[in-house]
N, C-alpha and C. Protein backbone atom coordinates (compact mmCIF):
# COMPACT_ATOMS: atom_id res chain seq x y z
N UNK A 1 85.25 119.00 98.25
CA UNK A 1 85.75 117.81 97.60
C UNK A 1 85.12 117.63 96.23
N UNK A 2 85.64 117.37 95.22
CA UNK A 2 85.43 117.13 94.23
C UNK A 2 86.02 116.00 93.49
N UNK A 3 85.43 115.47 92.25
CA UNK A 3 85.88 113.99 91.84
C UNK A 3 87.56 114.84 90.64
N UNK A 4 88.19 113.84 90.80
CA UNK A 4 89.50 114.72 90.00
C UNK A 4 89.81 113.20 89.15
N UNK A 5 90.84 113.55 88.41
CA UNK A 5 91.32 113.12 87.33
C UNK A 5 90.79 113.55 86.26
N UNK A 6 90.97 112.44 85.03
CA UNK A 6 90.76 112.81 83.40
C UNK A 6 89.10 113.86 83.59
N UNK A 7 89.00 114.28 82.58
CA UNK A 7 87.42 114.75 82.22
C UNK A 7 86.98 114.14 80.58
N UNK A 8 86.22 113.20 80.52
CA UNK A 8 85.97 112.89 78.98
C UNK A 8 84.80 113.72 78.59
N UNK A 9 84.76 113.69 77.45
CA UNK A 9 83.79 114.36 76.32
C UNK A 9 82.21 113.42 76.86
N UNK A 10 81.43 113.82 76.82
CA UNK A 10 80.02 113.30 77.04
C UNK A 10 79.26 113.19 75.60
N UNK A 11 80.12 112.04 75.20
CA UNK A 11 79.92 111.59 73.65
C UNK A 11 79.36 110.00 73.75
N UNK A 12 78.21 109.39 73.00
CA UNK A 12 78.44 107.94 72.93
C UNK A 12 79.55 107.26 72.77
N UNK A 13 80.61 107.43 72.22
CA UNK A 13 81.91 106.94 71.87
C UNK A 13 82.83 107.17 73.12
N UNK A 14 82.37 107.96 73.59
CA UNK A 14 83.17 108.25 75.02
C UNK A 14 82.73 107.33 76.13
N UNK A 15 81.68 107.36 76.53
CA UNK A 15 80.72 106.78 77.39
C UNK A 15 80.71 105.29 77.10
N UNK A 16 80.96 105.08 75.95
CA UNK A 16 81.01 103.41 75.33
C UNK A 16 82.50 102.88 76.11
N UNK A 17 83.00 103.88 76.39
CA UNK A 17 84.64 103.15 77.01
C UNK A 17 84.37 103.36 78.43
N UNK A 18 83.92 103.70 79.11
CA UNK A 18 83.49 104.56 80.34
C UNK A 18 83.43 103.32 81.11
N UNK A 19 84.57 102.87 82.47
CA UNK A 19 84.37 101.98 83.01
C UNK A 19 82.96 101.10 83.70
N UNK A 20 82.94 99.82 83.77
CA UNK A 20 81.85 99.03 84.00
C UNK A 20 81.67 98.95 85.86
N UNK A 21 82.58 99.42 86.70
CA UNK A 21 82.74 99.15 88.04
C UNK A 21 81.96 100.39 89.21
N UNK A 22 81.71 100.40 90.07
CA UNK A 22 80.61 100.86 91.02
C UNK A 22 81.57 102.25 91.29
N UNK A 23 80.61 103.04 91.90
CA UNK A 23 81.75 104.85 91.99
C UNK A 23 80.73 105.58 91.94
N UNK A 24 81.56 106.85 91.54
CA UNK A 24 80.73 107.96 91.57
C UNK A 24 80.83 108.45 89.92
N UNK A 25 80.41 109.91 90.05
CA UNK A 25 80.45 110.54 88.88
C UNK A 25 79.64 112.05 88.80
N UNK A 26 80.49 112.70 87.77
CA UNK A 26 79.80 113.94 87.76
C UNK A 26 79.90 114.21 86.60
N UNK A 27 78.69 115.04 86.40
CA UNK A 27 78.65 115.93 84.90
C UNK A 27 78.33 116.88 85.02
N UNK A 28 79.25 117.73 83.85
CA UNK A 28 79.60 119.00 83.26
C UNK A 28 78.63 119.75 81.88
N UNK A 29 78.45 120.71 82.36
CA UNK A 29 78.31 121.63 81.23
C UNK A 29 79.37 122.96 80.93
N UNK A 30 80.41 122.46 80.38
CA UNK A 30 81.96 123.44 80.14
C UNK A 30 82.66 122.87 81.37
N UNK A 31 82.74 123.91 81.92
CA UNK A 31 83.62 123.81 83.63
C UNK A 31 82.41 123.82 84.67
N UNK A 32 81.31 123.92 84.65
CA UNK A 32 80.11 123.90 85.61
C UNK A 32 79.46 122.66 86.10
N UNK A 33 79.89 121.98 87.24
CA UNK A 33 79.27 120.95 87.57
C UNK A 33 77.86 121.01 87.44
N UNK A 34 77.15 120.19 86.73
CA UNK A 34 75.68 120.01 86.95
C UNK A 34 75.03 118.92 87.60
N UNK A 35 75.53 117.98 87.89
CA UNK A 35 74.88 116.63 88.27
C UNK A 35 76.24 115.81 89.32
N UNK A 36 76.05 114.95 89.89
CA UNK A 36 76.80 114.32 90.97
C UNK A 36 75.94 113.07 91.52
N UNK A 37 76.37 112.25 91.03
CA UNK A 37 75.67 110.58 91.17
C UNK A 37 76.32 109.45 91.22
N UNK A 38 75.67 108.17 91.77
CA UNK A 38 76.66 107.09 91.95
C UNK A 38 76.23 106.31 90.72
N UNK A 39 77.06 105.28 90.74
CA UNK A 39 76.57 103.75 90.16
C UNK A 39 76.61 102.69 91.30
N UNK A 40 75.66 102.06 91.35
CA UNK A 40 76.26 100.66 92.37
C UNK A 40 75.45 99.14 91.62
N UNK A 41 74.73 99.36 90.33
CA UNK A 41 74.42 98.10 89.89
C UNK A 41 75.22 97.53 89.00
N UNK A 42 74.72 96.45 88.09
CA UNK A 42 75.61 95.86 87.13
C UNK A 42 75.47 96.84 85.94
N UNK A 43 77.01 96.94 85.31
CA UNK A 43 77.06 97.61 84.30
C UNK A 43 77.83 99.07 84.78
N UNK A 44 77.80 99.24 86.52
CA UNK A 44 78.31 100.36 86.76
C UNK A 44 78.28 101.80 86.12
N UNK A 45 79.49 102.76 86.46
CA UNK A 45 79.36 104.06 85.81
C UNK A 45 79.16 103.82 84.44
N UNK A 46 79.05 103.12 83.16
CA UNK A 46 78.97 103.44 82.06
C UNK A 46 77.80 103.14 81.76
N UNK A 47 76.87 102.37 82.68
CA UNK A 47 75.08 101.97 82.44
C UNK A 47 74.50 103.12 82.75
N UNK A 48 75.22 103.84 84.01
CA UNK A 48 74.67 105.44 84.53
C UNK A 48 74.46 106.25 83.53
N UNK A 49 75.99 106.62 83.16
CA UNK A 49 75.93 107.45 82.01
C UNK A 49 74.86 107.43 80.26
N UNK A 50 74.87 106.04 80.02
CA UNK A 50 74.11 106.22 79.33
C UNK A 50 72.83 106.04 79.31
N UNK A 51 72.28 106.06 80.42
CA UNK A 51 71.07 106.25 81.07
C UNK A 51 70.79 107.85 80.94
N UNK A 52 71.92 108.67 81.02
CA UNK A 52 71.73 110.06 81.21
C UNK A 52 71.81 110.50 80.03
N UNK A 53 72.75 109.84 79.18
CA UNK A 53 72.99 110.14 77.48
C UNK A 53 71.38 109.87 77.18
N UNK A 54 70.41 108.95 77.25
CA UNK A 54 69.50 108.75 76.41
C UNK A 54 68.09 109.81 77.10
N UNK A 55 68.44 110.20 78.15
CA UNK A 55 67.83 111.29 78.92
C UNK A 55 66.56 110.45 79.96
N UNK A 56 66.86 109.06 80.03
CA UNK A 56 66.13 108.86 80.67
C UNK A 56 66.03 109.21 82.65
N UNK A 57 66.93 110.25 82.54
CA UNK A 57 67.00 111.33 83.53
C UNK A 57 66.56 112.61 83.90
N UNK A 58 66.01 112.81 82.61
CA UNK A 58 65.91 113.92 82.49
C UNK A 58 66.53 114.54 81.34
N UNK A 59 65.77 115.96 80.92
CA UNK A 59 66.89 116.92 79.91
C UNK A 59 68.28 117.42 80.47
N UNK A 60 68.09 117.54 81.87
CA UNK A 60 68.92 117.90 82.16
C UNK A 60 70.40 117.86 82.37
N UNK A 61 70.01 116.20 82.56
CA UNK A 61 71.30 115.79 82.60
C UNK A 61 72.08 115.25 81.13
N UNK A 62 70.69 115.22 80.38
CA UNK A 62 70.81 114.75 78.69
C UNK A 62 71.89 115.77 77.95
N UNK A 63 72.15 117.27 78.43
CA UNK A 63 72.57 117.77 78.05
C UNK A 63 74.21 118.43 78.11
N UNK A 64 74.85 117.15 79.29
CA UNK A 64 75.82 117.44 79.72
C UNK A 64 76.87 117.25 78.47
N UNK A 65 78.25 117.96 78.53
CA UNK A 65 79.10 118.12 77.66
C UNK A 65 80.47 116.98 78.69
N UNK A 66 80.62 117.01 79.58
CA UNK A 66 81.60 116.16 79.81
C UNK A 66 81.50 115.56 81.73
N UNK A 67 82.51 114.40 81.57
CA UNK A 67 81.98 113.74 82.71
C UNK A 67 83.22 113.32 83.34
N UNK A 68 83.29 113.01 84.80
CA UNK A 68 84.26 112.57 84.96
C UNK A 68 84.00 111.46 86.20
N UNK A 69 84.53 110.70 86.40
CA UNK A 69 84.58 109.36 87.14
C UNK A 69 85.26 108.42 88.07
N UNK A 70 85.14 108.16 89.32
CA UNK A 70 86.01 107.65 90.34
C UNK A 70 85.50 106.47 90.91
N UNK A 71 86.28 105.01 91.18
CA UNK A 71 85.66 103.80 91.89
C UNK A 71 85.65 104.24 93.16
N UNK A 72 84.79 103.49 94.18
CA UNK A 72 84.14 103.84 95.33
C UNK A 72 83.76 102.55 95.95
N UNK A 73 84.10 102.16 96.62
CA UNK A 73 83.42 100.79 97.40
C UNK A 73 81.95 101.01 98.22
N UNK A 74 82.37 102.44 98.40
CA UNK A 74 80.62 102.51 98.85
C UNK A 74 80.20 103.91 98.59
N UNK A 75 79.61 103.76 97.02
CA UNK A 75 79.23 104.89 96.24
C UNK A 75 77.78 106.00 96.82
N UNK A 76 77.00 105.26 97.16
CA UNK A 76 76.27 106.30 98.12
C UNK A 76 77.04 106.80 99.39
N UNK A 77 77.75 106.48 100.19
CA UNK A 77 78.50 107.60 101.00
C UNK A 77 79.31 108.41 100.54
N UNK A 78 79.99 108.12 99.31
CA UNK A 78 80.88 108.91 98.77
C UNK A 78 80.47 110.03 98.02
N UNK A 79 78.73 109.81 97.18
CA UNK A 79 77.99 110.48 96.93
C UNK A 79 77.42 111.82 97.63
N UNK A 80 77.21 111.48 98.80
CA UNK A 80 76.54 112.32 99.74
C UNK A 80 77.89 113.07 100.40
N UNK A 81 79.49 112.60 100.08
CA UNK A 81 79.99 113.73 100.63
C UNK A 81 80.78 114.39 99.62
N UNK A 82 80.67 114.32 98.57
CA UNK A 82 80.78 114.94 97.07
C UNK A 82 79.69 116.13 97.09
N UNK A 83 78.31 115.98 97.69
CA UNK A 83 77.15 116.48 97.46
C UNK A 83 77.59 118.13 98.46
N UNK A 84 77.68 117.28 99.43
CA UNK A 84 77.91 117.91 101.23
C UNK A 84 79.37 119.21 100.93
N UNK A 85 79.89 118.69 100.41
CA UNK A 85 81.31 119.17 99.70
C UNK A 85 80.76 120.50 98.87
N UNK A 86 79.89 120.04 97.94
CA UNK A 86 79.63 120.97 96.91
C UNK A 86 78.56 122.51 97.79
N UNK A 87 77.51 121.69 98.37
CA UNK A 87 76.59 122.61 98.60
C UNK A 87 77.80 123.70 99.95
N UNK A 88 78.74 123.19 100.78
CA UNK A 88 79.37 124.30 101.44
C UNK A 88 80.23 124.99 100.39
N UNK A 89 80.45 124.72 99.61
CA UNK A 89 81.43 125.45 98.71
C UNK A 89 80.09 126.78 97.90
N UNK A 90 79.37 126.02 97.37
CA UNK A 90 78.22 126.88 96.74
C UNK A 90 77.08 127.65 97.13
N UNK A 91 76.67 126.77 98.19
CA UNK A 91 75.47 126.82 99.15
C UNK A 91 74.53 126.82 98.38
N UNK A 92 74.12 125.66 97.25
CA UNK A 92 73.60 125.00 96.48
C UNK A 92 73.87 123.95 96.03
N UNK A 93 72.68 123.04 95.46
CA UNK A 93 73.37 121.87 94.81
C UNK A 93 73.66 121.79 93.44
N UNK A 94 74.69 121.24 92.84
CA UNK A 94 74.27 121.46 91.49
C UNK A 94 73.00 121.16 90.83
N UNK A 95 73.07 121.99 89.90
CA UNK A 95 71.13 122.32 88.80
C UNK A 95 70.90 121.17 88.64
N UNK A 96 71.05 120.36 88.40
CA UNK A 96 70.49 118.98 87.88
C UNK A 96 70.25 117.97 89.49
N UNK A 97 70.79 118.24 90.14
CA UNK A 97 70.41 117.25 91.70
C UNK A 97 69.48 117.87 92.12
N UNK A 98 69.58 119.16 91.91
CA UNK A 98 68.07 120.16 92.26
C UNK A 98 66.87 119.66 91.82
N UNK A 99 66.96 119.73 90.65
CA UNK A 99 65.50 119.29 90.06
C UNK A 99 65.40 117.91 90.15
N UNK A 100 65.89 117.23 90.73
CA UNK A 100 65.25 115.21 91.22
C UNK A 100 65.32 115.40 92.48
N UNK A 101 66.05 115.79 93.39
CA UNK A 101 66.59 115.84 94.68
C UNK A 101 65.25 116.25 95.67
């Protein structure tokens, strides 16, 4: 399972439009998932993201090129089977959940 729809640019100008509501989210480096995380406070996916834009995540995730985004009523379960999803497909997690995880 993976998050689908649009993919935006992992630009401040991008991320500045980047909905305010609770979900999930993933980031990209090209076509390579690197990261897979929720939002569930105020400010939602676009407080996440630029939490990750300013790297207070890490480099790792500081360095993503694009992101993409889905509402979730209950973003940590949806998280963990986005995660669960990925590691049978890969039998890893993506690089960036690795190194916090």
């Amino acid at each position: 399972m993976t998050i689908s729809g649009a993919k935006y640019k992992f630009t401040n100008k991008s991320i500045a439009n980047a909905p305010m509501y609770i979900g999930v989210y993933a980031l990209y480096d090209g076509n390579t998932t690197i990261y897979i995380g929720k939002a569930e406070g105020e400010g939602g996916i676009r407080n996440r993201l630029q939490a990750h834009k300013r790297g207070d995540m890490g480099r790792c995730t500081q360095r993503a090129t694009a992101y993409r985004c889905e509402y979730s009523k209950n973003p940590s379960a949806r998280e963990i089977e986005l995660l669960e999803g990925y590691l049978r497909r890969y039998g890893k997690l993506p690089r960036c959940n690795e190194r916090i995880g």
